[in-house]
Protein backbone atom coordinates (compact mmCIF):
# COMPACT_ATOMS: atom_id res chain seq x y z
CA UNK A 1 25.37 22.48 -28.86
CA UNK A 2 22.10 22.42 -26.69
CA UNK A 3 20.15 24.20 -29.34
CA UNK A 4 20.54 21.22 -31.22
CA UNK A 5 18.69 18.88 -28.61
CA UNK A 6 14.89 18.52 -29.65
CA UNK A 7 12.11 20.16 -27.55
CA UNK A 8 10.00 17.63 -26.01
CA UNK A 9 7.40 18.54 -28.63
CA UNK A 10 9.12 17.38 -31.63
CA UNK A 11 9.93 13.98 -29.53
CA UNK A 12 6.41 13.47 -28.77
CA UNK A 13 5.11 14.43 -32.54
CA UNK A 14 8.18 11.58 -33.83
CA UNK A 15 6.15 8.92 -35.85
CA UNK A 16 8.20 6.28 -33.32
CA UNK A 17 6.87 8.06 -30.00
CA UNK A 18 3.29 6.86 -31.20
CA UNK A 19 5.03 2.88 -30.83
CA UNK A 20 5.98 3.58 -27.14
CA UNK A 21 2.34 5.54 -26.09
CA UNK A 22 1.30 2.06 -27.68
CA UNK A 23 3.27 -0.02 -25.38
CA UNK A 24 3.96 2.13 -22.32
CA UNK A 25 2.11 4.49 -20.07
CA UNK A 26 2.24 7.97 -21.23
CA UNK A 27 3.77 9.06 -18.11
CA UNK A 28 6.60 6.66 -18.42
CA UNK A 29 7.64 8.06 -22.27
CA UNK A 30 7.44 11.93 -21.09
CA UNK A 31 9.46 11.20 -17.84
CA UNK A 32 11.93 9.34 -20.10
CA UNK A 33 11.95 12.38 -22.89
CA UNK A 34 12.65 14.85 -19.60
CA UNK A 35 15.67 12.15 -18.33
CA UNK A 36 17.43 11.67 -21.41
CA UNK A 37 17.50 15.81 -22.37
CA UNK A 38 18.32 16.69 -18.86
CA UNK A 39 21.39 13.81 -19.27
CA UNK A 40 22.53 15.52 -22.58
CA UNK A 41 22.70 19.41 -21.30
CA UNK A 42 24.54 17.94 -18.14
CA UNK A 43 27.16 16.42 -20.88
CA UNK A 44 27.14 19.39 -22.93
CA UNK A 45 27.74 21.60 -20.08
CA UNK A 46 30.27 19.03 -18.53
CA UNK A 47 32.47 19.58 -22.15
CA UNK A 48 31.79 15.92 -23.18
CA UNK A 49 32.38 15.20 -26.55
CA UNK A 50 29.22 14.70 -27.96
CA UNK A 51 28.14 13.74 -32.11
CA UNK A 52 25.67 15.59 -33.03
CA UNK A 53 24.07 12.80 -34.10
CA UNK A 54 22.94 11.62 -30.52
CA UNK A 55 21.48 15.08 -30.13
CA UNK A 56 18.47 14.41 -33.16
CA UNK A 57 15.15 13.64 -32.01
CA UNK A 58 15.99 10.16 -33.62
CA UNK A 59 18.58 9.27 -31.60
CA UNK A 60 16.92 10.22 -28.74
CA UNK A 61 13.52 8.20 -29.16
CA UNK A 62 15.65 5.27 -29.97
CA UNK A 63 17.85 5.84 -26.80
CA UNK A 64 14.30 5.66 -24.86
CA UNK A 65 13.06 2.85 -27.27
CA UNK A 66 15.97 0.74 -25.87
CA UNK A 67 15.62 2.10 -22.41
CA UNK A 68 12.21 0.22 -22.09
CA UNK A 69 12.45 -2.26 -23.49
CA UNK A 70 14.91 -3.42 -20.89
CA UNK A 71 12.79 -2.94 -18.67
CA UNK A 72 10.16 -5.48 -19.92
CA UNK A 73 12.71 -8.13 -18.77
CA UNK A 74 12.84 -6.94 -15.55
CA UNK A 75 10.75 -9.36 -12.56
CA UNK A 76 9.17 -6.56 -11.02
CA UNK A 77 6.97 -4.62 -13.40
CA UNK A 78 3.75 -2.38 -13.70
CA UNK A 79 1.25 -4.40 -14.21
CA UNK A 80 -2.76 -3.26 -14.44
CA UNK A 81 -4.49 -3.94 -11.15
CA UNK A 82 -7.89 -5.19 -12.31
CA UNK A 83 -8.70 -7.75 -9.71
CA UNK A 84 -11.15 -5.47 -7.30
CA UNK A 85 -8.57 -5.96 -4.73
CA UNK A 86 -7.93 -2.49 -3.55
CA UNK A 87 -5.20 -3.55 -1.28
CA UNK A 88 -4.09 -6.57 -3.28
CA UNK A 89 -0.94 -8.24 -1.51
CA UNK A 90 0.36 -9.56 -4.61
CA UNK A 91 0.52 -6.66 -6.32
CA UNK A 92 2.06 -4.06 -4.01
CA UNK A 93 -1.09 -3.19 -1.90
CA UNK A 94 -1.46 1.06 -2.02
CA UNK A 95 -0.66 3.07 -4.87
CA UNK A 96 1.38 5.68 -3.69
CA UNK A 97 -0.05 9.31 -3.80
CA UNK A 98 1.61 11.42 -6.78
CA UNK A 99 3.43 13.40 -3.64
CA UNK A 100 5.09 10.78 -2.05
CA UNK A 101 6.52 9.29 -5.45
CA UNK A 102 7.78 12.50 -6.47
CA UNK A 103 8.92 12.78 -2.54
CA UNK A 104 10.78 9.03 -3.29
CA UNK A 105 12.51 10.55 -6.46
CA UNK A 106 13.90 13.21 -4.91
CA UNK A 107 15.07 11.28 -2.07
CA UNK A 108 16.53 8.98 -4.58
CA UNK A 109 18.60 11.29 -6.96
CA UNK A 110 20.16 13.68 -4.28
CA UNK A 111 21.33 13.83 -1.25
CA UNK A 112 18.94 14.13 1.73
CA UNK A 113 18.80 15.56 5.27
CA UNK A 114 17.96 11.86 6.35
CA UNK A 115 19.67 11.73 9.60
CA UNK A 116 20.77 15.54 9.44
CA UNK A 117 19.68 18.11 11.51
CA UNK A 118 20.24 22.06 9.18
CA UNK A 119 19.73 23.96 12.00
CA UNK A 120 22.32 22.47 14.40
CA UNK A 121 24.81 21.14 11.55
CA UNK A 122 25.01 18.20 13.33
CA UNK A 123 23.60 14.44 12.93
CA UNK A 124 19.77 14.09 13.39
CA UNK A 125 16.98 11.79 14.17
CA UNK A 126 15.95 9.32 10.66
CA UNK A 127 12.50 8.89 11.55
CA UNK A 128 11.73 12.91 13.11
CA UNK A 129 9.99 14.20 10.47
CA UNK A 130 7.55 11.58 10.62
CA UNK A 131 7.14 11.10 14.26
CA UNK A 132 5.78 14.62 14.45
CA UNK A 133 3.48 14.03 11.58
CA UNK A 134 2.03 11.08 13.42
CA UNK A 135 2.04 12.73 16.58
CA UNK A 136 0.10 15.80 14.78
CA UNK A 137 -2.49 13.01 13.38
CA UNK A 138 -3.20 10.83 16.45
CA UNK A 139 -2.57 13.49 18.92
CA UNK A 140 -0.46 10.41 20.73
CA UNK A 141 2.45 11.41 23.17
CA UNK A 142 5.06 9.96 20.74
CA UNK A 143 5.58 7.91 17.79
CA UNK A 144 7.91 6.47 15.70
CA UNK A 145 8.25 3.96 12.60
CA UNK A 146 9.92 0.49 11.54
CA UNK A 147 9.71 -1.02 8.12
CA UNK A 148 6.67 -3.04 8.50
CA UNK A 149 3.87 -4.05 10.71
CA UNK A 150 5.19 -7.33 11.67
CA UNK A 151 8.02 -5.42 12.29
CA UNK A 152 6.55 -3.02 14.82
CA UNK A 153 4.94 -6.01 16.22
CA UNK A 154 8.39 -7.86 16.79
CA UNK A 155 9.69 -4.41 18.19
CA UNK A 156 7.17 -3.73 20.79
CA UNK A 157 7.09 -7.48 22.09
CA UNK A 158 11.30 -7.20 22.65
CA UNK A 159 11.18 -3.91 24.29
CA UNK A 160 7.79 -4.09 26.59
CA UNK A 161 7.91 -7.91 26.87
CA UNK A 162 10.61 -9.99 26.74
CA UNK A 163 11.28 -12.66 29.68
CA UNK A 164 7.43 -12.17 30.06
CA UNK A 165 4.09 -13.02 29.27
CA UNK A 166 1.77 -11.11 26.81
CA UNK A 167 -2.60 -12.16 27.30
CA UNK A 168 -3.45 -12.00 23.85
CA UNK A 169 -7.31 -12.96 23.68
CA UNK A 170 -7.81 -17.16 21.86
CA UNK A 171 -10.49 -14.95 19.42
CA UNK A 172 -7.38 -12.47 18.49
CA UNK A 173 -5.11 -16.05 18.29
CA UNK A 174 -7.18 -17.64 15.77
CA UNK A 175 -7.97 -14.22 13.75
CA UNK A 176 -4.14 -13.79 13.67
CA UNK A 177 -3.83 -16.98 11.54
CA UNK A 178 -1.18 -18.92 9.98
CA UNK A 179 -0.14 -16.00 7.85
CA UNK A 180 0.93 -13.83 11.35
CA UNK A 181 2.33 -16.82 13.36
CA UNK A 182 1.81 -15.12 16.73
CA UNK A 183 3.49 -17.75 18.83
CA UNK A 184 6.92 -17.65 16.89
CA UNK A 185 7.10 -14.26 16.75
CA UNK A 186 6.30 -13.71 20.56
CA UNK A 187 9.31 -16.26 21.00
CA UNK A 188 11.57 -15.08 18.69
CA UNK A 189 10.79 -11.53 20.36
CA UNK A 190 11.53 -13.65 24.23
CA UNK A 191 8.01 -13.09 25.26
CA UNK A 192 5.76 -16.06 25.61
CA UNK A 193 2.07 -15.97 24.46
CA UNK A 194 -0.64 -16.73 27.55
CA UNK A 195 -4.04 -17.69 25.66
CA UNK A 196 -6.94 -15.80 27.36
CA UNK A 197 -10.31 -17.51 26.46
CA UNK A 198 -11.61 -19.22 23.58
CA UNK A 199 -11.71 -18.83 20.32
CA UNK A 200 -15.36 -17.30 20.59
CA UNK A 201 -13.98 -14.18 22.60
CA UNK A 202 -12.52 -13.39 26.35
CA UNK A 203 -14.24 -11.11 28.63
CA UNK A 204 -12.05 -8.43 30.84
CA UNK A 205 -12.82 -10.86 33.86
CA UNK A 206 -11.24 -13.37 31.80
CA UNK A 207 -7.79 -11.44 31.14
CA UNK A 208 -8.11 -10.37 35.01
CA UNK A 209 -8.08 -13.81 35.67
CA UNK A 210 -5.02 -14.60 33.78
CA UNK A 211 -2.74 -11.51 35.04
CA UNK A 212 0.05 -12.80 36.71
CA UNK A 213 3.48 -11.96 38.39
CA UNK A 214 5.36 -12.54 35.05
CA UNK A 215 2.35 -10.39 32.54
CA UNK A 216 4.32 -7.93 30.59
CA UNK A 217 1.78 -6.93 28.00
CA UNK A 218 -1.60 -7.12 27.28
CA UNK A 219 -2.32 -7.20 23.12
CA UNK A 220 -5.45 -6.57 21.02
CA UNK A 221 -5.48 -7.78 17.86
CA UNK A 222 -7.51 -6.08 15.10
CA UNK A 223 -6.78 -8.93 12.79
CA UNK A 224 -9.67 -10.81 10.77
CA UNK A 225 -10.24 -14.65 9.67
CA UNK A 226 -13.36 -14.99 7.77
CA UNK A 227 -13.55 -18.66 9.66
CA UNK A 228 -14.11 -16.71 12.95
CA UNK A 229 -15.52 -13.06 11.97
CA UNK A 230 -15.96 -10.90 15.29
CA UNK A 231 -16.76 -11.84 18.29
CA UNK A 232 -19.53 -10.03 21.07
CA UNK A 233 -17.55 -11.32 23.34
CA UNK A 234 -14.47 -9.19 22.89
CA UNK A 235 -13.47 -6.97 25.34
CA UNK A 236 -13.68 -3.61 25.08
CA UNK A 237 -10.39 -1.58 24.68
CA UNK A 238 -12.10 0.80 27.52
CA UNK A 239 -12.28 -1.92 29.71
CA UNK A 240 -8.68 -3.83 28.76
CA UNK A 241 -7.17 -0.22 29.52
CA UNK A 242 -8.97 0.63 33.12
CA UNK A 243 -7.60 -3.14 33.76
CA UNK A 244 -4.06 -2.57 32.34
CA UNK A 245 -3.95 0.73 34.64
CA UNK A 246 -5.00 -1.09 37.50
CA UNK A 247 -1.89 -3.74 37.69
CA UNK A 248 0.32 -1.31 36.08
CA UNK A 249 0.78 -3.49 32.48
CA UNK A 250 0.58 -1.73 29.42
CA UNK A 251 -2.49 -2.35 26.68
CA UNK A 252 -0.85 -2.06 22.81
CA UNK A 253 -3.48 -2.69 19.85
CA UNK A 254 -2.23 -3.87 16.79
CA UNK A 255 -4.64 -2.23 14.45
CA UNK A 256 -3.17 -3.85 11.00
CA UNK A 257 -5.49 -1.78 8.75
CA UNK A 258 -5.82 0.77 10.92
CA UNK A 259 -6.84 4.73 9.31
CA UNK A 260 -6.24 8.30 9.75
CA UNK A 261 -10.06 8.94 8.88
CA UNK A 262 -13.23 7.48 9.61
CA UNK A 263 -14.21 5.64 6.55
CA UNK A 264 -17.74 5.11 7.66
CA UNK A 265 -18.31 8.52 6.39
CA UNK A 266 -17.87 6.93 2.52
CA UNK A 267 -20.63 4.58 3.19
CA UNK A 268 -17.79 1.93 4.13
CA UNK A 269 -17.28 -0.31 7.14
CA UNK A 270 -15.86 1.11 10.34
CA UNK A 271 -12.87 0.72 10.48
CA UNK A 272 -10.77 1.40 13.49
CA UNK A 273 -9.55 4.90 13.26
CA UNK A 274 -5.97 5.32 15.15
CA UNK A 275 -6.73 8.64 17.04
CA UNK A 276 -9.79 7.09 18.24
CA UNK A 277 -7.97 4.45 19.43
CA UNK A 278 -5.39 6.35 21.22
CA UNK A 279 -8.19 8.43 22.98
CA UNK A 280 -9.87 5.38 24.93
CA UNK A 281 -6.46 5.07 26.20
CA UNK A 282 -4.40 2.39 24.69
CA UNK A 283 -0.82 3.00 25.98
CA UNK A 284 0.45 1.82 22.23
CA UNK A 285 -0.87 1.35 18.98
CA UNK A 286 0.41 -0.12 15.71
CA UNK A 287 -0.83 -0.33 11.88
CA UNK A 288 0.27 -0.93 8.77
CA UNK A 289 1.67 1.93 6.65
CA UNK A 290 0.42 0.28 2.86
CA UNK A 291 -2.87 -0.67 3.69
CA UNK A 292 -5.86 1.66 4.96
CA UNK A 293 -3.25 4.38 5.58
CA UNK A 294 -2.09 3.92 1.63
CA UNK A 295 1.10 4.94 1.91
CA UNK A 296 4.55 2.83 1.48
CA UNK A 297 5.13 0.19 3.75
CA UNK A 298 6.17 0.60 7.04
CA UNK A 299 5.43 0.11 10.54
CA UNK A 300 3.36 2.59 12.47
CA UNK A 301 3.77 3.42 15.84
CA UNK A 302 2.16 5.67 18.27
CA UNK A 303 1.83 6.22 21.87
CA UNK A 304 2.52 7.55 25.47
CA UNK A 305 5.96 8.43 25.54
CA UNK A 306 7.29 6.49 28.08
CA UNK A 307 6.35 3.03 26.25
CA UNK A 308 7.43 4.12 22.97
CA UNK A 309 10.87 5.35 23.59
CA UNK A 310 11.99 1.89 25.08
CA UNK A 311 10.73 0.75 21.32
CA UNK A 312 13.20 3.54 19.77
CA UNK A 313 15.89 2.93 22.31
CA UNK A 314 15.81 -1.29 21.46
CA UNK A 315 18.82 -2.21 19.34
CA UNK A 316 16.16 -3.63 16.89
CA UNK A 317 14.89 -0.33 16.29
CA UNK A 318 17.80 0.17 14.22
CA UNK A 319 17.92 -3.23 12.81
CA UNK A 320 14.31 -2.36 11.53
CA UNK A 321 14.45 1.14 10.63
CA UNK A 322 13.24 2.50 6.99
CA UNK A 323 15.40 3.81 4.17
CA UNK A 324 15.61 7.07 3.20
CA UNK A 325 13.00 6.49 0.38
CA UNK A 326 10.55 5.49 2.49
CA UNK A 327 10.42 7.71 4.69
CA UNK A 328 10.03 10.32 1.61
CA UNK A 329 7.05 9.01 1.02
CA UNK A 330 5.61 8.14 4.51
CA UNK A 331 6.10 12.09 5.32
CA UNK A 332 4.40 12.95 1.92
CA UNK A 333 1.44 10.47 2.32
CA UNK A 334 1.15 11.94 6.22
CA UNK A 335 1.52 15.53 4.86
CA UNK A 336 -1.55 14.94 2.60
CA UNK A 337 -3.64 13.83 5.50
CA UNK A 338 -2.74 16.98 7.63
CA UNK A 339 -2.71 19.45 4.89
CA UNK A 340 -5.11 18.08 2.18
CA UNK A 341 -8.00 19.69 1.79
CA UNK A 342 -9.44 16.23 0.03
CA UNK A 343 -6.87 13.63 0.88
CA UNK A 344 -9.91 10.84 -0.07
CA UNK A 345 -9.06 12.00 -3.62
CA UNK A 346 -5.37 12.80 -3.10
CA UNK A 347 -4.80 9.19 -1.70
CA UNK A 348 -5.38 6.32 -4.42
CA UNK A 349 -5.91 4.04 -2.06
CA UNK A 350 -8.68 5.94 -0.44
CA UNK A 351 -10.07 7.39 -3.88
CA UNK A 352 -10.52 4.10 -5.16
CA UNK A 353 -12.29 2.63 -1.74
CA UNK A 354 -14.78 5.93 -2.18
CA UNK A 355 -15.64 6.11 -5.73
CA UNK A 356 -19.13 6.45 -6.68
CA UNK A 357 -20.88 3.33 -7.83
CA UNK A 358 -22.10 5.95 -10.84
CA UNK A 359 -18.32 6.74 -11.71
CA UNK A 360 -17.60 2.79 -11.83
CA UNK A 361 -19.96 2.50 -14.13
CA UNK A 362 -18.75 5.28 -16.76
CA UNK A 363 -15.27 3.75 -16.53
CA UNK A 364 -16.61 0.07 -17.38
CA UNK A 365 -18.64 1.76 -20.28
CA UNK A 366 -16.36 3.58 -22.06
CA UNK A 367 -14.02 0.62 -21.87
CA UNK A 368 -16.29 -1.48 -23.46
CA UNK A 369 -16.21 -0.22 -27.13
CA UNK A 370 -12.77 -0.20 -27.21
CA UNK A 371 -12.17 -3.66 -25.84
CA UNK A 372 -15.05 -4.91 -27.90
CA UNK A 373 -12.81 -3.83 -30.62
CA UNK A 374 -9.41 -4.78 -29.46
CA UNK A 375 -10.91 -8.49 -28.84
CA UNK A 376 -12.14 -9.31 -31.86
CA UNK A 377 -14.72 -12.00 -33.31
CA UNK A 378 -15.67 -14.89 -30.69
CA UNK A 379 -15.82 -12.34 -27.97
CA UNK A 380 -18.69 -10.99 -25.46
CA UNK A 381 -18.21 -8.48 -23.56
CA UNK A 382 -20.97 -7.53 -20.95
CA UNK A 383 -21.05 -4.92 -17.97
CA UNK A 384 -22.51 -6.36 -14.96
CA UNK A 385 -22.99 -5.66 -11.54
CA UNK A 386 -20.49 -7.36 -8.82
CA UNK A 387 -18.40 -6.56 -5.80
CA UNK A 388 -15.13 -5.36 -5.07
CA UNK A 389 -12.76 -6.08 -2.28
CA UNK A 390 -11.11 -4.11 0.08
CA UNK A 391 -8.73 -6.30 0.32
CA UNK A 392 -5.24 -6.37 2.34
CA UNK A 393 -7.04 -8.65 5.48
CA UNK A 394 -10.50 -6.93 5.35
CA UNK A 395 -13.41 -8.95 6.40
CA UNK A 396 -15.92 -10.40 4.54
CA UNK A 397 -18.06 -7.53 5.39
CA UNK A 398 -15.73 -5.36 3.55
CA UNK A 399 -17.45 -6.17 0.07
CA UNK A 400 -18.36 -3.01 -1.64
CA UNK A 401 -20.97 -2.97 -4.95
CA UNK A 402 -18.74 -2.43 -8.02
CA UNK A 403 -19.51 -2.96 -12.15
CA UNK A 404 -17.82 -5.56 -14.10
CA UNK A 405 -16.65 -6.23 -17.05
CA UNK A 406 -17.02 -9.95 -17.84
CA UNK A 407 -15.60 -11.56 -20.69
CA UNK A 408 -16.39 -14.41 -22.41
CA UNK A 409 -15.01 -16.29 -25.76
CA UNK A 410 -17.22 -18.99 -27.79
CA UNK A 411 -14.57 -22.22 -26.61
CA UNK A 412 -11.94 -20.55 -24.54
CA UNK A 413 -12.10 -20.61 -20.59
CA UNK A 414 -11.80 -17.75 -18.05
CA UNK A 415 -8.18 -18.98 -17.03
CA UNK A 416 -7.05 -18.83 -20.53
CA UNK A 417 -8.46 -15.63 -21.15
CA UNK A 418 -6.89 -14.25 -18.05
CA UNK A 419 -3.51 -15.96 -19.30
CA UNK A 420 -3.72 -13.75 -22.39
CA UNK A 421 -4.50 -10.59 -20.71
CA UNK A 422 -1.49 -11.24 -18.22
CA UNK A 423 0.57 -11.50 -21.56
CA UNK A 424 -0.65 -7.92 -22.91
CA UNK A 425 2.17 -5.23 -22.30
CA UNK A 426 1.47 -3.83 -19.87
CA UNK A 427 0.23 -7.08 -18.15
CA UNK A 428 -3.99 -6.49 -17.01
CA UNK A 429 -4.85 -8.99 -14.31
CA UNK A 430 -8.43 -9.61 -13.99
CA UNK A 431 -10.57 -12.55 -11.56
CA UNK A 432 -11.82 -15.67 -12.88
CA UNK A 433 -15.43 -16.59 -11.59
CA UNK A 434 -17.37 -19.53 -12.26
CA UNK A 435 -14.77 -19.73 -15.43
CA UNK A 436 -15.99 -15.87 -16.38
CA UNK A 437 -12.74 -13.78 -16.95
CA UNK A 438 -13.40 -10.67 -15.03
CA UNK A 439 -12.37 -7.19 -15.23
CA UNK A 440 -13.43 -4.90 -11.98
CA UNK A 441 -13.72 -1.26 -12.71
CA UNK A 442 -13.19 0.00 -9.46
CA UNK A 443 -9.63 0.89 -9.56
CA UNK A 444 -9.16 1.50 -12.89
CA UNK A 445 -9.40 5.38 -13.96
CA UNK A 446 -8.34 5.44 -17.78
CA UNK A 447 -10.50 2.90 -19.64
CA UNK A 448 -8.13 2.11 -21.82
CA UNK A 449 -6.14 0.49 -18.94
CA UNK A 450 -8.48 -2.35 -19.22
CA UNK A 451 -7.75 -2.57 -23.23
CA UNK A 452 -5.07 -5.01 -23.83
CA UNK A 453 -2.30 -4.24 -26.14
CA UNK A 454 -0.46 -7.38 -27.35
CA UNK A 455 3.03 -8.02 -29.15
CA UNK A 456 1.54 -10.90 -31.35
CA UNK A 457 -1.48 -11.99 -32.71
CA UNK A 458 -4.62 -13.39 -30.42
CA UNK A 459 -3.91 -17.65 -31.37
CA UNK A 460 -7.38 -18.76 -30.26
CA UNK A 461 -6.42 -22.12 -31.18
């Protein structure tokens, strides 16, 4: 019977197929086409009893018809990232690299050598592969990963600091902010937070100062309030790590957004890069695995080997540790960045931080007819200059130049606007300025992204 299933040509030439490239991303349709044939030849092959009727290309575009529509009722869907928030916490931060989704599907749909080791036979380590691949990266004695920053964060304070007392720096406090409650997690970790300085910065004579019999840990925070930007009177990690050597306490940096390559090199703002942080010394770092690193998240760890494995020998470790998914990707994303031989481009995250103000621009302009047209009469539509942001806890500083697309209707508002675009299928979310509905260009890469499609007629009333 499987010469009677359709190729995928005939499904994608079906005068129906044209109604779901309407409503849902190419990719999505021709993944589904692939699904639903490879789920028929398993059934033919299997001996199921099959009418032949389920096997026409009709039947099989309505089978995907009904497939996705379901999953417009789902909470969690794709939605058009149009904000110029790179890393936007609301809508997933990173992108994940083509690699490390087609790493999570494969992870997903068979079984995995997660925790088993081929060449012994035998059980094996979850988070190996990656460890080595961060190891590779940082050239740090060891690594490991958790399942989020905060996590990492809660991990290394139980296993280097608990019963004890951890100088973290009043400029670091108040950078940390309400959204990282520092103090509650230090005491939900045992360790107790010892404020060292103001909130304008501590010197190293400062923290020397505050060492005492019960210091555990001494913690730099690479964490950013726009209320306090950075201070000159920070200490250097040079100088926290000669001090940390000489009374024996370790120095761990919690880099947040820190990278795997040295953005400044894109015309961007430093920032901190996590080999270069493990070369002036520090004894443990930690960073985000969704933001600057744009991979899925997870918490990053690397260091000297004798800090880090109390971190994987804590019972928390396992408490925290990432599913087999994730670490599909993580090892895919971290792959890229050894292998690749232009991971900028490779990594969405990273592509979209590097683009070229010129490329911006040719993605805002050929949107423009075609959203000039799918808007109708009442409309302007204008391409203007603006800035993007980084996003994901970036300073202020972190604004890069970007192009625009405003929007504007004769009596309707920005927030309405934006309300209707956020009801186009797939959902675009845009920025409201100064009551300007605004689409940024920077991470968009097919125009027509930006080009709402909607199930009912524009009511401008």
């Amino acid at each position: 019977m499987e010469h009677l299933l359709p190729s995928i040509g005939q499904l994608v030439a079906h005068p129906a197929t044209e109604r779901l490239l309407i409503r849902f991303n190419r990719e999505g349709v021709m993944q589904g086409f692939h699904d639903i044939l490879s789920e028929l030849r398993r059934a033919i092959d299997q001996g199921q009893a099959i009418d032949p009727v389920d096997l026409e290309a009709d039947a099989v575009v309505a089978r995907l018809e009904s497939r996705l529509a379901a999953t417009d009722d789902a909470w969690l869907r794709q939605v058009v990232n149009a904000t110029g928030d790179v890393l936007h916490n609301g809508l997933g931060r990173a992108v994940l690299p083509v690699a490390a989704r087609d790493a999570m599907l494969r992870a997903a749909s068979r079984a995995t050598t997660i925790e088993f080791d081929l060449s012994q036979g035998e059980h094996g380590r979850r988070e190996q592969s990656v460890e080595h691949l961060l190891m590779d990266l940082t050239a740090a004695e060891a690594a490991t990963v958790v399942n989020n920053n905060t996590a990492a964060l809660v991990l290394a304070l139980s296993a280097l600091a608990s019963g004890k007392q951890v100088l973290v720096s009043g400029a670091d406090l108040a950078r940390a902010g309400d959204s990282m409650n520092l103090q509650e997690l230090a005491r939900a970790s045992g360790a107790e937070i010892a404020v060292v300085g103001e909130t304008n910065g501590a010197g190293v004579a400062e923290y020397e100062t505050a060492i005492g019999a019960r210091t555990g840990l001494i913690l730099s925070m690479d964490t950013v309030d726009t209320r306090y930007g950075r201070s000159s009177r920070v200490a250097e990690l040079a100088d926290l790590v000669a001090l940390g050597q000489k009374h024996r306490i370790p120095v761990m940096e919690n880099l947040g957004r820190g990278t795997f390559v040295d953005l400044s090199r894109y015309g961007l703002p430093k920032e901190p890069v996590v080999a270069e942080r493990i070369a002036r010394g520090a004894d443990v770092v930690i960073c985000s695995g969704d933001k600057f690193v744009g991979g899925p998240q997870a918490g990053l760890v690397v260091g000297r080997a004798n800090y880090v494995s109390q971190l994987v020998r804590h019972p928390l470790h396992r408490a925290l540790q990432c599913g087999k998914c994730t670490i599909a990707a993580l090892e895919a994303t971290l792959r890229l960045y050894r292998e690749s031989a232009c991971v900028v481009q490779e990594i969405p995250t990273l592509r979209a931080m590097t683009r070229s103000l010129r490329e911006i621009d040719d993605t805002a302009k050929r949107a423009l007819p075609a959203l000039v047209s799918a808007l109708g009469s009442g409309f302007r539509v204008s391409v203007e200059e603006g800035t993007s942001l980084i996003g994901a806890g970036a300073p202020h500083a972190s604004e890069i130049p970007t192009k625009l697309l405003v929007v504007q209707h004769d009596y309707m508002g920005g927030h309405r606007i934006a309300g209707r675009f956020r009801q186009a299928n797939p959902p675009i979310v845009g920025r409201v300025e100064d009551d300007l509905f605004i689409l940024d260009a920077r991470t968009i890469f097919d125009p027509l992204e930006m080009v709402p499609n909607w199930t009912d007629e524009l009511n401008l009333a």
